[in-house]
Structures are given as C-alpha cells and as structure tokens.
N, C-alpha and C. Protein backbone atom coordinates (compact mmCIF):
# COMPACT_ATOMS: atom_id res chain seq x y z
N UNK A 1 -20.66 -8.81 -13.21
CA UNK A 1 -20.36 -7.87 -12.14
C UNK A 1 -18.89 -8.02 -11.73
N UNK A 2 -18.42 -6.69 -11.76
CA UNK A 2 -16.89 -6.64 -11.37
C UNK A 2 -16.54 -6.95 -9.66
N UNK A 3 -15.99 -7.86 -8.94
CA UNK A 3 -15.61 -7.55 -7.71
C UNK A 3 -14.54 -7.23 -7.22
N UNK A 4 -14.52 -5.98 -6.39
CA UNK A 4 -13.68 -5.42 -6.21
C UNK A 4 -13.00 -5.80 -4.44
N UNK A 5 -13.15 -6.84 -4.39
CA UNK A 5 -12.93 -7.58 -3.00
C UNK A 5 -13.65 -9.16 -3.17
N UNK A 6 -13.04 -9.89 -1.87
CA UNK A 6 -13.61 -10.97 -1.21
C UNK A 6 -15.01 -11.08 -0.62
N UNK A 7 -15.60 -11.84 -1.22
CA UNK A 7 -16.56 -12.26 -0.78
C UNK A 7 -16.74 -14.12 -0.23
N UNK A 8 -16.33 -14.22 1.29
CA UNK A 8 -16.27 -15.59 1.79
C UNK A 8 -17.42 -15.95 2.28
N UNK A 9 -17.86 -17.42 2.07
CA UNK A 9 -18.61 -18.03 2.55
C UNK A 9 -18.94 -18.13 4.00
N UNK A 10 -20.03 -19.08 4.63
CA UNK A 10 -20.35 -18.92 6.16
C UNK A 10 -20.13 -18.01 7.11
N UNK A 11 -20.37 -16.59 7.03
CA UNK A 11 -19.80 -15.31 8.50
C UNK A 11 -21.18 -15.69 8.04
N UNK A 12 -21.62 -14.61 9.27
CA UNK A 12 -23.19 -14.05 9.81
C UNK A 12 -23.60 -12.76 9.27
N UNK A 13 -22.86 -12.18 8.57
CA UNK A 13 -24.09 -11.23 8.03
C UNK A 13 -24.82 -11.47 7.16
N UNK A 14 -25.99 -10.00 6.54
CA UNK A 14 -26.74 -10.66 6.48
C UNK A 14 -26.85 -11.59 4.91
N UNK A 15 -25.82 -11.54 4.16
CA UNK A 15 -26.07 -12.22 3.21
C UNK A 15 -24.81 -13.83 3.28
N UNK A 16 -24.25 -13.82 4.62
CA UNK A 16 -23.69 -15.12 5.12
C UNK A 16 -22.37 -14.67 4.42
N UNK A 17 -22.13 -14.01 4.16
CA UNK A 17 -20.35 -13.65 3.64
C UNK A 17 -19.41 -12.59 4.59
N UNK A 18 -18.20 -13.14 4.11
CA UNK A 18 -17.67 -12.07 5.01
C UNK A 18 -16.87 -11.15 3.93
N UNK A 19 -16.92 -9.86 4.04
CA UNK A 19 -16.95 -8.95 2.89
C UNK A 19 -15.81 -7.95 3.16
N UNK A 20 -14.43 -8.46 2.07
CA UNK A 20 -13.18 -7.18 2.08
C UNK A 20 -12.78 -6.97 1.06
N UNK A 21 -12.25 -5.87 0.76
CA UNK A 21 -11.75 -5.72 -0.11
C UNK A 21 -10.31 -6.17 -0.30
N UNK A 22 -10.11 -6.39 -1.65
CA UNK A 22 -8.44 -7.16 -1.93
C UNK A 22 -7.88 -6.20 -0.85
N UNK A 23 -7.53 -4.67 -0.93
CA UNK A 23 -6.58 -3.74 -0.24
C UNK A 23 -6.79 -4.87 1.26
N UNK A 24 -7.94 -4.55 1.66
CA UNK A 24 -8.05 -5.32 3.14
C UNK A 24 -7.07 -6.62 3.35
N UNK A 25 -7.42 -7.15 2.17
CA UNK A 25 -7.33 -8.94 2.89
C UNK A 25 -6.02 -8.39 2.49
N UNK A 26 -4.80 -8.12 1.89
CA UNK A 26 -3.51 -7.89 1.51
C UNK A 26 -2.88 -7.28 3.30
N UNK A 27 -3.87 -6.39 3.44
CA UNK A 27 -3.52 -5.49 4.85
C UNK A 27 -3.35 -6.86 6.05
N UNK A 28 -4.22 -7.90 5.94
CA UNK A 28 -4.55 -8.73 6.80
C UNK A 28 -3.66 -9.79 6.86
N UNK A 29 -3.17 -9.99 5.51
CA UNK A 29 -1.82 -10.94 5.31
C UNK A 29 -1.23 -10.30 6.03
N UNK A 30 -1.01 -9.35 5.60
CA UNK A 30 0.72 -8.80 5.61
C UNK A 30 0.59 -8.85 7.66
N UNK A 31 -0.18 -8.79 8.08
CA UNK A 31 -0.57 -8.64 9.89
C UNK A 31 -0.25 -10.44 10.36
N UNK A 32 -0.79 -11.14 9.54
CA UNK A 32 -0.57 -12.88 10.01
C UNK A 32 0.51 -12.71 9.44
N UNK A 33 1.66 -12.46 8.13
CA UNK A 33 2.50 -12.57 8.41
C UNK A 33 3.22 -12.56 9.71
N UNK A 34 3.12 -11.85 10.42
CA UNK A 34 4.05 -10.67 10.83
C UNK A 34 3.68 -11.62 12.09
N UNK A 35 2.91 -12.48 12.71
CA UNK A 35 2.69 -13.15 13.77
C UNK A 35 2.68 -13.99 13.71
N UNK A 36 2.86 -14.85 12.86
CA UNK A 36 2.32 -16.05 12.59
C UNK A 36 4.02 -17.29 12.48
N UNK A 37 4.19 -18.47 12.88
CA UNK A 37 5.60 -18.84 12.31
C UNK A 37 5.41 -18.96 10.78
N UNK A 38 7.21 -18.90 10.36
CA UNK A 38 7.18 -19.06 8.97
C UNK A 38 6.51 -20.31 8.52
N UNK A 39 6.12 -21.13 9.25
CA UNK A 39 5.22 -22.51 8.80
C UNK A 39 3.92 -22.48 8.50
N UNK A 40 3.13 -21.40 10.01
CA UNK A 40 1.89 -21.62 9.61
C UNK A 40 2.07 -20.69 8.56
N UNK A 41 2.27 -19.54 8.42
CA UNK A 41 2.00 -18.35 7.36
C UNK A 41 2.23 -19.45 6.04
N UNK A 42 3.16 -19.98 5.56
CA UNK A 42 3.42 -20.87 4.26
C UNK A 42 1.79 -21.89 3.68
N UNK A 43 1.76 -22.29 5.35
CA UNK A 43 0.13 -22.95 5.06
C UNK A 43 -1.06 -22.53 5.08
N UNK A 44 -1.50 -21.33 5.17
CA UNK A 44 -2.30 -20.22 4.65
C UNK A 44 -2.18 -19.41 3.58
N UNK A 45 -1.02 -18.91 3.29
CA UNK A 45 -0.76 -18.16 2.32
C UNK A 45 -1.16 -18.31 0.95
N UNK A 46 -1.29 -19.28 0.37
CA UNK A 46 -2.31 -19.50 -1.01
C UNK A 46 -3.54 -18.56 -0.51
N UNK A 47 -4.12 -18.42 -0.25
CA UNK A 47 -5.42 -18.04 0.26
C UNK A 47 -5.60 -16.20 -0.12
N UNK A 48 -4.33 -16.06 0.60
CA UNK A 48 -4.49 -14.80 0.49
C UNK A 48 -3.01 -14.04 -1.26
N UNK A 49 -2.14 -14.99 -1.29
CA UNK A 49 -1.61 -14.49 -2.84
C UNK A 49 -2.15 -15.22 -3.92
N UNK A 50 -3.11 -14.73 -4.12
CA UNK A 50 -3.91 -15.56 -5.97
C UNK A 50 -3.23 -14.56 -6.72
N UNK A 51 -2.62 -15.69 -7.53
CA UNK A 51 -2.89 -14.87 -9.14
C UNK A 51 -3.60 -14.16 -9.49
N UNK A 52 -5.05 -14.36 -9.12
CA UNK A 52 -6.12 -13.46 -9.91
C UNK A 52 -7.45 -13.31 -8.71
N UNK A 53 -8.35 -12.87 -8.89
CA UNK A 53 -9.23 -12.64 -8.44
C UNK A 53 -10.45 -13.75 -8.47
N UNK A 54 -10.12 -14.84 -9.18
CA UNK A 54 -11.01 -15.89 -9.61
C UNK A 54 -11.53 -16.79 -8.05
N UNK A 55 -12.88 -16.84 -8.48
CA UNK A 55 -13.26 -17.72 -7.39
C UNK A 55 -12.54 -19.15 -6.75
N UNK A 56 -12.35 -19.29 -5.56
CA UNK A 56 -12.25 -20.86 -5.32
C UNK A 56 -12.59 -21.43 -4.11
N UNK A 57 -12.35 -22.71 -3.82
CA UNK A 57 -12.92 -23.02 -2.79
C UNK A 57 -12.01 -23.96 -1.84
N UNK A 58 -12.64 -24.21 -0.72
CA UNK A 58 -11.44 -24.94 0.30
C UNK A 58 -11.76 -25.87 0.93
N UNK A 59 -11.50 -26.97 1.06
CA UNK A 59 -12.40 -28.51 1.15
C UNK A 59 -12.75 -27.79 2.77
N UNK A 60 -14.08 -28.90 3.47
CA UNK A 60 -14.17 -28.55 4.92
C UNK A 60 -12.58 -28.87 5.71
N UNK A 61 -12.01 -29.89 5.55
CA UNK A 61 -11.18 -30.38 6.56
C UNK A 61 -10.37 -28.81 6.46
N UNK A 62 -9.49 -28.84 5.16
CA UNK A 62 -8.71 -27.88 5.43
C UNK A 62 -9.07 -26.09 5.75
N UNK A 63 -10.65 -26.40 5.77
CA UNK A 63 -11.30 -25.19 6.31
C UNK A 63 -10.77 -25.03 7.83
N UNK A 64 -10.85 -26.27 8.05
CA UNK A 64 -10.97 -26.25 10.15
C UNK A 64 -9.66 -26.21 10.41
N UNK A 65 -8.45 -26.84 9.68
CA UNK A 65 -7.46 -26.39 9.96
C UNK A 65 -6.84 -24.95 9.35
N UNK A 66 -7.29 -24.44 8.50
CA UNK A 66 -7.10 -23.04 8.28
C UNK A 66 -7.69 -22.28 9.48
N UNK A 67 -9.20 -22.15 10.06
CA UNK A 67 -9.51 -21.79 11.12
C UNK A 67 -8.57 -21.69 12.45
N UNK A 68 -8.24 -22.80 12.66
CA UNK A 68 -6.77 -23.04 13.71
C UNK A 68 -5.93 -22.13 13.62
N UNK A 69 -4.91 -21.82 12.43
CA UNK A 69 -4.03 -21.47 12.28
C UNK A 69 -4.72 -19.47 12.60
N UNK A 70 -5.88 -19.29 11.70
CA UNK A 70 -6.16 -17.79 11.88
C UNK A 70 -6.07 -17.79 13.67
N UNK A 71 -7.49 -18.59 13.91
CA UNK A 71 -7.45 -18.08 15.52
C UNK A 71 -6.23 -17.93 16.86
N UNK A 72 -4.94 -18.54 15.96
CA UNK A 72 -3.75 -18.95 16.38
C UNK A 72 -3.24 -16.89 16.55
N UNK A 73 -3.35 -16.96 15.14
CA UNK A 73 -2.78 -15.28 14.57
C UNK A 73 -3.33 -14.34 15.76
N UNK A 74 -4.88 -14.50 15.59
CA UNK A 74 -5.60 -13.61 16.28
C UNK A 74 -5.67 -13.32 17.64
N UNK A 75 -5.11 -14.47 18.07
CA UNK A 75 -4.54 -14.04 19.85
C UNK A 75 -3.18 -13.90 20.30
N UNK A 76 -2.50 -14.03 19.14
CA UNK A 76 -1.24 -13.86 19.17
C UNK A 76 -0.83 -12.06 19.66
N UNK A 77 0.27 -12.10 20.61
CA UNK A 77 0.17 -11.02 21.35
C UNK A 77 0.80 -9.39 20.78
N UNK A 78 1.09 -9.72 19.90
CA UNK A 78 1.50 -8.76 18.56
C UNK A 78 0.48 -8.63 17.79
N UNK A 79 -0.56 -9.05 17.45
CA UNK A 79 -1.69 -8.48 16.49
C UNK A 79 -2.23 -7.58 17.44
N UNK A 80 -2.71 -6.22 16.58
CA UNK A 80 -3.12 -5.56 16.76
C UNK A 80 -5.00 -5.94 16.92
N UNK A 81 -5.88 -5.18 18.17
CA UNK A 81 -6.77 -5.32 18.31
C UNK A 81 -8.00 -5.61 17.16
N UNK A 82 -7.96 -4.80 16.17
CA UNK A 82 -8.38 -4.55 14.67
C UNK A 82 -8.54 -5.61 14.03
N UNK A 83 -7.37 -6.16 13.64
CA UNK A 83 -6.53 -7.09 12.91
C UNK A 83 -7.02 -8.84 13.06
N UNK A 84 -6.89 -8.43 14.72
CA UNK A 84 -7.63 -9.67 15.44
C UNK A 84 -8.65 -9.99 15.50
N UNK A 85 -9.71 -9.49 15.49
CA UNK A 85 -11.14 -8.93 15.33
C UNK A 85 -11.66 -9.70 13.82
N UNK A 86 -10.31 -9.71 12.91
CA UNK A 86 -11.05 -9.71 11.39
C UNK A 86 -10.53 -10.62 11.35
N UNK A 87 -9.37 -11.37 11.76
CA UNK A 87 -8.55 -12.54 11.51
C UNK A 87 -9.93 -13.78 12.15
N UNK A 88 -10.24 -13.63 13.51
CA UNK A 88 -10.99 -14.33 14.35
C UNK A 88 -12.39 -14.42 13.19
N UNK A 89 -13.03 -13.34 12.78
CA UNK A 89 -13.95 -13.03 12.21
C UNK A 89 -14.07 -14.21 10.78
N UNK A 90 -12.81 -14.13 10.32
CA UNK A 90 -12.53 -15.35 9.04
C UNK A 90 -12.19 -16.48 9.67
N UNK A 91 -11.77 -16.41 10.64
CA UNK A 91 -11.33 -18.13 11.31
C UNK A 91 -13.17 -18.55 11.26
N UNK A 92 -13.86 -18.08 12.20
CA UNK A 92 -15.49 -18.70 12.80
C UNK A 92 -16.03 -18.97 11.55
N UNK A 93 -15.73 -17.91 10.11
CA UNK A 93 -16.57 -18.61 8.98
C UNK A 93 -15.98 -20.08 8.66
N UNK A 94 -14.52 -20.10 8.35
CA UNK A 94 -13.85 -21.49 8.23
C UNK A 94 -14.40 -22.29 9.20
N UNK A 95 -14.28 -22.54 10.37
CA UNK A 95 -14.91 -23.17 11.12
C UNK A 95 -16.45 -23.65 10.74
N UNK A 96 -17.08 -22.60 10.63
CA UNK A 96 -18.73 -22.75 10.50
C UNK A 96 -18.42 -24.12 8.84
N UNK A 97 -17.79 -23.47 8.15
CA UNK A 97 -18.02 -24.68 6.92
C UNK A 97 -17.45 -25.83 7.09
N UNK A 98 -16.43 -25.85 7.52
CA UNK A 98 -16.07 -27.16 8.50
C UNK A 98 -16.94 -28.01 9.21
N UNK A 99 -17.43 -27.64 10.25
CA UNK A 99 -18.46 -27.92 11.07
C UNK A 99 -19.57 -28.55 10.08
N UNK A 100 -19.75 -27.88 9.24
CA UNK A 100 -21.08 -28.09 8.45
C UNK A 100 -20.67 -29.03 7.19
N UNK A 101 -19.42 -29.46 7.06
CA UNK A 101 -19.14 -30.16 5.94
C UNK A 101 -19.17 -29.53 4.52
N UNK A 102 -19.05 -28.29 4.66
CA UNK A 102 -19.38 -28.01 2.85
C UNK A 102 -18.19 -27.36 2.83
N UNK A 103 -18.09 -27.10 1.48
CA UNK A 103 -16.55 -26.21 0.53
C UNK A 103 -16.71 -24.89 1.53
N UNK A 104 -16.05 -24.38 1.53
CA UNK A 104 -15.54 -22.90 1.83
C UNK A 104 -15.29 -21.83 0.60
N UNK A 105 -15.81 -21.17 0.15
CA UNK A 105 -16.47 -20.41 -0.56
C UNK A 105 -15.88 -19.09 -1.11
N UNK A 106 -14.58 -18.89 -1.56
CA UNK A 106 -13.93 -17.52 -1.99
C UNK A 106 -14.61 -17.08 -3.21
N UNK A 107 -15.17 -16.04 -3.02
CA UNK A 107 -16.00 -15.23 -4.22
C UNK A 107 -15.18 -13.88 -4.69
C-alpha cells in the first residue's frame, strides 16, 4: 500500500494515529519554522525533511522533548489558530509515547 501522508503513532483517533498528508506536515514545518528559534526548529527538523517517505521511529525520551519544543510552537503568539491546533495535536501524541515509554511511530 502506497502512503500518501503520515501516519504517527499515539493521537486518539480511532485507529491511535495522527493522520496528514506530506503537503500538510510540509505546510506545518514551514509554520514552526516561522515561530520557532533557529535552535529549536534545527532540533525538530529531521522529523519533518526525510529523504523519503520511509518509516521511522523516535526513542520515548526524545519523544517528550520533541513534545516540548511543538507545544512551545503552538502557543507561540504568531502561529496561526489552525496551525496550533495540529502542532499541539502532534506534541500530546509525542508526549502520550513518552509517558508510556515506547518508540514513537512515523508511518
């Protein structure tokens, strides 16, 4: 099966993923860019420029500190309402696998 987007581990719907398409998550960088310091953005940014579309995964620790840095973005007073919504939305899954000790899950 071809995927034509992200599929992340631990959100709440109903199949526990949180579901975008590449266009999206590219849209979503380019928004934490744009708020984020040039530091944290550098320490997220793998995440969102892959080479390829290939699965991978993200130990818990650096799940919870990836979480940090999104929920950082997402209240930041330049993100747009939208933006924030989906940033926060991927922080709580990082968190949730954190919390729970397991990999973090890019499909």
């Amino acid at each position: 099966m071809v995927t034509m987007g992200w599929n992340v581990s631990h959100d709440t719907n109903q199949h526990g993923e949180f579901r975008r398409s590449y266009t999206s998550m590219s849209n979503l960088a380019q928004q934490l860019a744009h708020v984020l310091t040039a530091s944290d953005w550098r320490s997220i940014a793998y995440l969102f420029n892959r080479p390829s579309g290939d699965p991978f995964t993200v130990d818990p620790a650096e799940a919870g500190r990836v979480a940090q840095v999104l929920h950082t973005a997402a209240t930041h007073q330049l993100m747009p309402g939208d933006w924030g919504a989906t940033a926060n939305e991927l922080a709580d899954a990082a968190d949730r696998a954190a919390a729970a000790g397991q990999p973090w899950e890019w499909r």
